[in-house]
Protein backbone atom coordinates (compact mmCIF):
# COMPACT_ATOMS: atom_id res chain seq x y z
CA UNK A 1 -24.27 8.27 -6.11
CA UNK A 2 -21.53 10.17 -8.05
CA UNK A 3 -18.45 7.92 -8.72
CA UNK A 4 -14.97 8.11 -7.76
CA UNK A 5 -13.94 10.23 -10.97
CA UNK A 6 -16.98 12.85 -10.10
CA UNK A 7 -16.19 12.80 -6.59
CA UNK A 8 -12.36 13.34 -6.98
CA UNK A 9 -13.55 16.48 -9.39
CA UNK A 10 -15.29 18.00 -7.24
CA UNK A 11 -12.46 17.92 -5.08
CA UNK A 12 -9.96 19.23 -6.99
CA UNK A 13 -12.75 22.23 -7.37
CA UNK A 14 -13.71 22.80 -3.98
CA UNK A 15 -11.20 20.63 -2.03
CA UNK A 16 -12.73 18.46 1.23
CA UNK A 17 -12.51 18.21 5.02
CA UNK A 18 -10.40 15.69 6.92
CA UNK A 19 -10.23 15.76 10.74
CA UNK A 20 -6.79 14.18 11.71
CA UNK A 21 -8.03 13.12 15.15
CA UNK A 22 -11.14 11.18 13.71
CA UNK A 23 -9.64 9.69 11.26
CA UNK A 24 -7.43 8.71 13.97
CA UNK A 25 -9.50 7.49 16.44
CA UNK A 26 -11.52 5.14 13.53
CA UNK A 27 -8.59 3.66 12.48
CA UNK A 28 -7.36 2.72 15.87
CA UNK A 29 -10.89 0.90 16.52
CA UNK A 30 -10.19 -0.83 13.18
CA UNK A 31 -6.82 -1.67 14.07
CA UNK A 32 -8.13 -3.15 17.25
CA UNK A 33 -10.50 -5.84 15.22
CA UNK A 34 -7.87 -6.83 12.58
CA UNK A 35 -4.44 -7.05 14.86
CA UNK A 36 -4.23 -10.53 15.60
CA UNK A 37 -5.58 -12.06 12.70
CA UNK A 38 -3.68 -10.03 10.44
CA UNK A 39 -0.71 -10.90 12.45
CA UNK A 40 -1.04 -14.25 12.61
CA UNK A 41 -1.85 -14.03 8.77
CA UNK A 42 1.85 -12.76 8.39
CA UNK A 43 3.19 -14.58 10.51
CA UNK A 44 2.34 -17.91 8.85
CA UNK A 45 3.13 -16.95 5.45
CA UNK A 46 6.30 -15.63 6.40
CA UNK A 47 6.84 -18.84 7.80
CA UNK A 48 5.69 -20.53 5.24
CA UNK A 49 8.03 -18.71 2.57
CA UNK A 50 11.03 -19.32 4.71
CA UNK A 51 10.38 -22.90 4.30
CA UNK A 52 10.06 -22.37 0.50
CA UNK A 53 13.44 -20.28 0.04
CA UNK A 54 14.32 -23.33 1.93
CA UNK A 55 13.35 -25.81 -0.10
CA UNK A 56 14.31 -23.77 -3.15
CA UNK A 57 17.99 -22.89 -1.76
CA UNK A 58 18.40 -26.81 -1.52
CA UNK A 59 17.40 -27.71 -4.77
CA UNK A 60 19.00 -25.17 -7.08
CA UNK A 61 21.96 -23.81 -4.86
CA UNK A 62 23.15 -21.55 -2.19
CA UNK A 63 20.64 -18.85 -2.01
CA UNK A 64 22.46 -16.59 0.62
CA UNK A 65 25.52 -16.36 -1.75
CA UNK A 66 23.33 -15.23 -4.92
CA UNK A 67 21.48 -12.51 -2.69
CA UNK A 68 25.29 -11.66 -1.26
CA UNK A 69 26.63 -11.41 -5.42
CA UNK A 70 23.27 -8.92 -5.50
CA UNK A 71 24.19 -6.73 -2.90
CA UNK A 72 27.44 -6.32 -4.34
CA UNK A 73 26.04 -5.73 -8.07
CA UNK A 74 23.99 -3.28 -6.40
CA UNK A 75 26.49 -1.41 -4.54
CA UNK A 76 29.56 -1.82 -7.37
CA UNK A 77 30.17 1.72 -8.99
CA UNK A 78 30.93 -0.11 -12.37
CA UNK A 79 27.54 -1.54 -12.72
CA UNK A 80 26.20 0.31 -15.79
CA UNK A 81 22.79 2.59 -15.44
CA UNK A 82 20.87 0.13 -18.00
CA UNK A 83 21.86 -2.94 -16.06
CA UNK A 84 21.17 -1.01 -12.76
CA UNK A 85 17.98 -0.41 -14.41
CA UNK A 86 16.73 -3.98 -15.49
CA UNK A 87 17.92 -5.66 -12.18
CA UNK A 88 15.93 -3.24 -10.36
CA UNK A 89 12.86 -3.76 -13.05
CA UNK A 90 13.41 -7.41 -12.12
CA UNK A 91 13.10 -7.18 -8.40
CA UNK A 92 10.22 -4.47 -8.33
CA UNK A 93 8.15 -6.87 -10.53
CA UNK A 94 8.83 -9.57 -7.93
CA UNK A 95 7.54 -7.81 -5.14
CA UNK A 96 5.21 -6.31 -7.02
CA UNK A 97 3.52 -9.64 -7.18
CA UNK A 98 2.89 -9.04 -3.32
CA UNK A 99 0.92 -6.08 -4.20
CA UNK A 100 -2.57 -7.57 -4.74
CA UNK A 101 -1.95 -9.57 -1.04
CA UNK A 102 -1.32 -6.28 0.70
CA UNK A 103 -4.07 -4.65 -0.58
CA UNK A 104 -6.25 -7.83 0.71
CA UNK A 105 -5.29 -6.32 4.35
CA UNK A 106 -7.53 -3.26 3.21
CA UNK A 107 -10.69 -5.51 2.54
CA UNK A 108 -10.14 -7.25 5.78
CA UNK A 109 -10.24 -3.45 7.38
CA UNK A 110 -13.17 -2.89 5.52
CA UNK A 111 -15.01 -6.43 6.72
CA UNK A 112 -13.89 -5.04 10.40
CA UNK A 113 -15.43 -1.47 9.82
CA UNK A 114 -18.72 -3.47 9.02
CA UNK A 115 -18.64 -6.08 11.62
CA UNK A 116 -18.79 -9.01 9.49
CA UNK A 117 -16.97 -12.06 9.49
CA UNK A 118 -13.95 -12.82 7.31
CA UNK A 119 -11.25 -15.39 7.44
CA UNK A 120 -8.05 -16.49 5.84
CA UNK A 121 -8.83 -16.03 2.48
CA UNK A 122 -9.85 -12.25 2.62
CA UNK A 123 -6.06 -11.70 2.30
CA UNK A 124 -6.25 -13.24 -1.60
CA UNK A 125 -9.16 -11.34 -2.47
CA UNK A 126 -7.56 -9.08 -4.79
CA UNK A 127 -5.88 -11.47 -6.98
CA UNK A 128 -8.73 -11.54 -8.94
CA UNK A 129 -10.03 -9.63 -12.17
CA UNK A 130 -10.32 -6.52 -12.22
CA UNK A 131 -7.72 -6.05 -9.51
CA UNK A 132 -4.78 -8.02 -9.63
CA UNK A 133 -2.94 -6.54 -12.98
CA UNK A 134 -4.05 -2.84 -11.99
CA UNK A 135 -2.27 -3.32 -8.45
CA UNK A 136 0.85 -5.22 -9.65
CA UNK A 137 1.44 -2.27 -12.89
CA UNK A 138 1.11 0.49 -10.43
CA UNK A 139 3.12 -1.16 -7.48
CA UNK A 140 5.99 -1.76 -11.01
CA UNK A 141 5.82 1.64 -12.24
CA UNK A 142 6.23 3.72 -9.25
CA UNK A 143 8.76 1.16 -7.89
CA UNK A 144 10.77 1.54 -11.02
CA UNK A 145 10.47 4.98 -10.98
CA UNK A 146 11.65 5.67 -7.56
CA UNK A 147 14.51 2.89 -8.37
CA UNK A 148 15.81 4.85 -11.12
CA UNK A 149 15.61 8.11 -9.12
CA UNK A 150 17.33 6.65 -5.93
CA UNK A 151 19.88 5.40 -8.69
CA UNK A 152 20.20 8.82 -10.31
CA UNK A 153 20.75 10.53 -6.75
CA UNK A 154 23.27 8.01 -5.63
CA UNK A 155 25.33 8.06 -8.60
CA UNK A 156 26.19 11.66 -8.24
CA UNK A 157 26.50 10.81 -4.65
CA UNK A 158 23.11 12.38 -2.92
CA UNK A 159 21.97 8.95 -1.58
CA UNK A 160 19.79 11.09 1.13
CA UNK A 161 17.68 13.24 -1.60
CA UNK A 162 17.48 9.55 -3.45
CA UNK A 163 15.29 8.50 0.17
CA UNK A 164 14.00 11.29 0.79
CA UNK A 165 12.12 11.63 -3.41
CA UNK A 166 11.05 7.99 -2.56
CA UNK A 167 9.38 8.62 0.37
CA UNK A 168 8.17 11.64 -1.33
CA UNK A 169 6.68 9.70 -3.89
CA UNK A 170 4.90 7.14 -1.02
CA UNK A 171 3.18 9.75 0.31
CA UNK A 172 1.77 11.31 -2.55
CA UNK A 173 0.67 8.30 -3.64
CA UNK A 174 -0.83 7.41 -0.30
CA UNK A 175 -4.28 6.79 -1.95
CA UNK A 176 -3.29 4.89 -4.88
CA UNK A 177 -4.16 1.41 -4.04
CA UNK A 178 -7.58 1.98 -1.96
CA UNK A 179 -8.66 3.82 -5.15
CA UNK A 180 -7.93 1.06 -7.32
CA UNK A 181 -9.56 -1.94 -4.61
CA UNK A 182 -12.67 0.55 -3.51
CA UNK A 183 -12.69 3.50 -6.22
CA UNK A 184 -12.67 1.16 -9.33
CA UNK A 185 -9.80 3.42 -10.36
CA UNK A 186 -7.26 2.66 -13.17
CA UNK A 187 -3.39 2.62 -12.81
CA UNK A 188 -2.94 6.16 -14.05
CA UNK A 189 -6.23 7.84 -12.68
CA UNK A 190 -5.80 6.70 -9.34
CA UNK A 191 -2.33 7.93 -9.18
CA UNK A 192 -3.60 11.40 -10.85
CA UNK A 193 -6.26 11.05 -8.11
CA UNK A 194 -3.80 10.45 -5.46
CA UNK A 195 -1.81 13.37 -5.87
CA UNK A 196 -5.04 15.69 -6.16
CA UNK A 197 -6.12 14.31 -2.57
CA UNK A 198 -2.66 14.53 -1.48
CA UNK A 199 -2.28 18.16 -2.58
CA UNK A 200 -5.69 19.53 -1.35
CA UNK A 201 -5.36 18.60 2.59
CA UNK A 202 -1.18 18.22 2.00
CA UNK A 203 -0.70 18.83 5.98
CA UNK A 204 -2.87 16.46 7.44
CA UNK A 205 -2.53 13.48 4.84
CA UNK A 206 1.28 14.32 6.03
CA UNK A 207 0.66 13.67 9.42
CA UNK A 208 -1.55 10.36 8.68
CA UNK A 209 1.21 9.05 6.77
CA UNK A 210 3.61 9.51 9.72
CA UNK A 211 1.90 8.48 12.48
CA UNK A 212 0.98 5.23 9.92
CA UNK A 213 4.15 4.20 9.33
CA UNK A 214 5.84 5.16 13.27
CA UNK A 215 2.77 2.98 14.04
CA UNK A 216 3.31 0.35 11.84
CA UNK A 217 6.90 -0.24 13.25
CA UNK A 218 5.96 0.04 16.64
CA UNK A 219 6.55 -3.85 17.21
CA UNK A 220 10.04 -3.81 16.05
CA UNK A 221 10.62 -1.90 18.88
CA UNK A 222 8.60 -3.84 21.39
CA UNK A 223 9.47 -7.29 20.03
CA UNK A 224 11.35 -8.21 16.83
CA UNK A 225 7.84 -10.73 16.23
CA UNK A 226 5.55 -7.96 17.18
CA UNK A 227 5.97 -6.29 13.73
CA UNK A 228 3.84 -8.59 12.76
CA UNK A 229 0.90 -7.43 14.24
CA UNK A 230 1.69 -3.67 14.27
CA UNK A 231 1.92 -3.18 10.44
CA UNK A 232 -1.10 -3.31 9.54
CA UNK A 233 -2.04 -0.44 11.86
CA UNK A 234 -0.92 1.98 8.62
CA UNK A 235 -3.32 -0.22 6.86
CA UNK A 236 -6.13 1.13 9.02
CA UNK A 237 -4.73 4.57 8.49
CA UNK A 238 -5.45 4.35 5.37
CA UNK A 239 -8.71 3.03 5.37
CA UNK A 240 -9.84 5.59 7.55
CA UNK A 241 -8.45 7.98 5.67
CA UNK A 242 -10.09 7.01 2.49
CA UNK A 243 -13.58 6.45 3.80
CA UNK A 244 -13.23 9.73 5.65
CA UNK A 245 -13.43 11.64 2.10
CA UNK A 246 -15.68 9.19 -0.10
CA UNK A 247 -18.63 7.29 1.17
CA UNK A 248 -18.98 3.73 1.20
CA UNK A 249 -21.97 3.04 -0.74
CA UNK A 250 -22.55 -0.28 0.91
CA UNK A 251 -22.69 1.40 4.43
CA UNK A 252 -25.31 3.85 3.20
CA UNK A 253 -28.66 3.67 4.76
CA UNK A 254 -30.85 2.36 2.80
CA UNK A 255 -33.99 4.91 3.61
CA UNK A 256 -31.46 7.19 1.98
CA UNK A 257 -30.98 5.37 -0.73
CA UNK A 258 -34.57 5.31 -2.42
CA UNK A 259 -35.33 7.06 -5.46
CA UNK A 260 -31.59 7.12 -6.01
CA UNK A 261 -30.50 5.10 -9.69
CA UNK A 262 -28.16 2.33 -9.97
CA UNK A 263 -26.49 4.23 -12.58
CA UNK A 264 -26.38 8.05 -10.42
C-alpha cells in the first residue's frame, strides 16, 4: 500500500473524488455510535476541571479577577504588539495541551466505524509517542499564527478580516490533525498536505466544514448541556472525510491483501 506522502502526490497530480452526500451520510452513522459516550466524556471532564479551577482559585487567589485583568490586557490599545504576542503564545500553548485529547475523539470515531469496543481511555490515546508533541506544535503554530494575524487586523481596526483569515486558516487546515493521528504525518507535511486536499476539491471540503461546525453547535441551540453531545458530530465529519480519500489499511480485506509487502 502506498503511504500517505505517495498518496497525497498523486493527488496533487491527478486530484480525487469526494461525494458530499456520502461522506455525509457515513459520518452521521458514526455520529450516531459515538454521541453519548463522547458526551458524557465531556461532560465529566468539564466537570471535573471546574472543580479544579475551583480548587486552584481557592488556594492561590481569585481566579475570575485574573481572567477579568486578561480581558482587559487583551482589549487595552496600549498593550504593545510583542507583549500581545507572548500572552497570546502563552495561552495557545495552554490549550494546545488539549490538542492530543481532541484528537482522541477521532480514534473513538474510528473504533465506531469498525464496530469494536472502546471505553474511557480511547480519549488519552494520543498522548503518547509519536503523537502527542506533533499535535500540541501544530495546534501552537497555527494558533499563534492566526493570533498574530487577528492582532494585526484589529490593530488597524479590521477585527472582521482578523475572523474571517482565522477561519480561513481552520478550514484549510481541516485535515491537519487526522493526518498526523492516521497518516503518520509530521507537523509541516501534514499542514502542506492539508492545504493540497483542501485546494483540489476546495467546494465540497467547504461545505463539510460548514455543515461540521453548524452541526457541532446544534446543542447550544437545543439545550445549553446538549453541546456536549453535538460537538463531536464535526469530529465525524472529519473522519468521514478523511477515510473517504485514503484507505484504511486495517479495514482492507485481507484476500486483497496477499502478495502485497509490508513495506509497499
Amino acid at each position: 500500500m502506498k503511504s500517505t506522502l505517495e498518496q497525497i502526490e498523486d493527488i496533487k497530480r491527478d486530484g480525487y473524488s469526494i461525494d458530499f452526500s456520502n461522506v455525509f451520510n457515513d459520518a452521521f452513522e458514526n455520529y450516531k455510535k459515538i454521541a453519548v459516550y463522547s458526551g458524557i466524556v465531556m461532560l465529566v471532564l468539564t466537570l471535573v476541571l471546574f472543580l479544579l479551577f475551583t480548587v486552584l482559585g481557592t488556594i492561590f487567589g481569585d481566579l475570575k479577577g485574573w481572567s477579568e485583568n486578561l480581558v482587559k490586557i487583551l482589549g487595552n490599545q496600549n498593550t504593545s504588539s510583542v507583549e500581545y504576542i507572548i500572552l497570546i503564545a502563552s495561552i495557545t500553548f495552554i490549550t494546545a495541551l488539549f490538542t492530543p485529547f481532541g484528537a482522541g475523539f477521532l480514534k473513538m470515531a474510528q473504533y465506531a466505524d469498525k464496530d469494536q469496543k472502546f471505553d474511557f481511555a480511547a480519549i488519552f490515546s494520543y498522548y503518547k509517542a509519536p503523537y502527542v508533541f506533533p499535535l500540541i506544535s501544530t495546534a501552537f503554530i497555527l494558533g499563534v499564527v492566526s493570533g498574530s494575524i487577528s492582532y494585526f487586523f484589529e490593530s488597524v481596526g479590521a477585527g472582521f478580516a482578523g475572523t474571517a483569515f482565522s477561519l480561513f486558516i481552520s478550514y484549510f487546515t481541516f485535515f491537519t490533525i487526522p493526518l498526523i493521528v492516521f497518516g503518520n504525518l509530521n507537523v509541516f507535511s501534514a499542514i502542506k498536505s492539508s492545504l493540497i486536499l483542501v485546494s483540489k476539491n476546495p467546494i465540497t471540503i467547504f461545505g463539510l466544514f460548514i455543515i461540521g461546525y453548524i452541526g457541532s453547535v446544534v446543542g447550544v441551540v437545543i439545550c445549553v448541556v446538549g453541546v456536549f453531545f453535538t460537538a463531536v458530530f464535526n469530529t465525524s465529519i472529519t473522519y468521514a472525510a478523511y477515510f473517504s480519500i485514503f484507505d484504511d489499511e486495517e479495514k482492507r480485506d485481507p484476500i486483497d491483501s496477499i502478495g502485497r509487502s509490508d513495506l509497499e
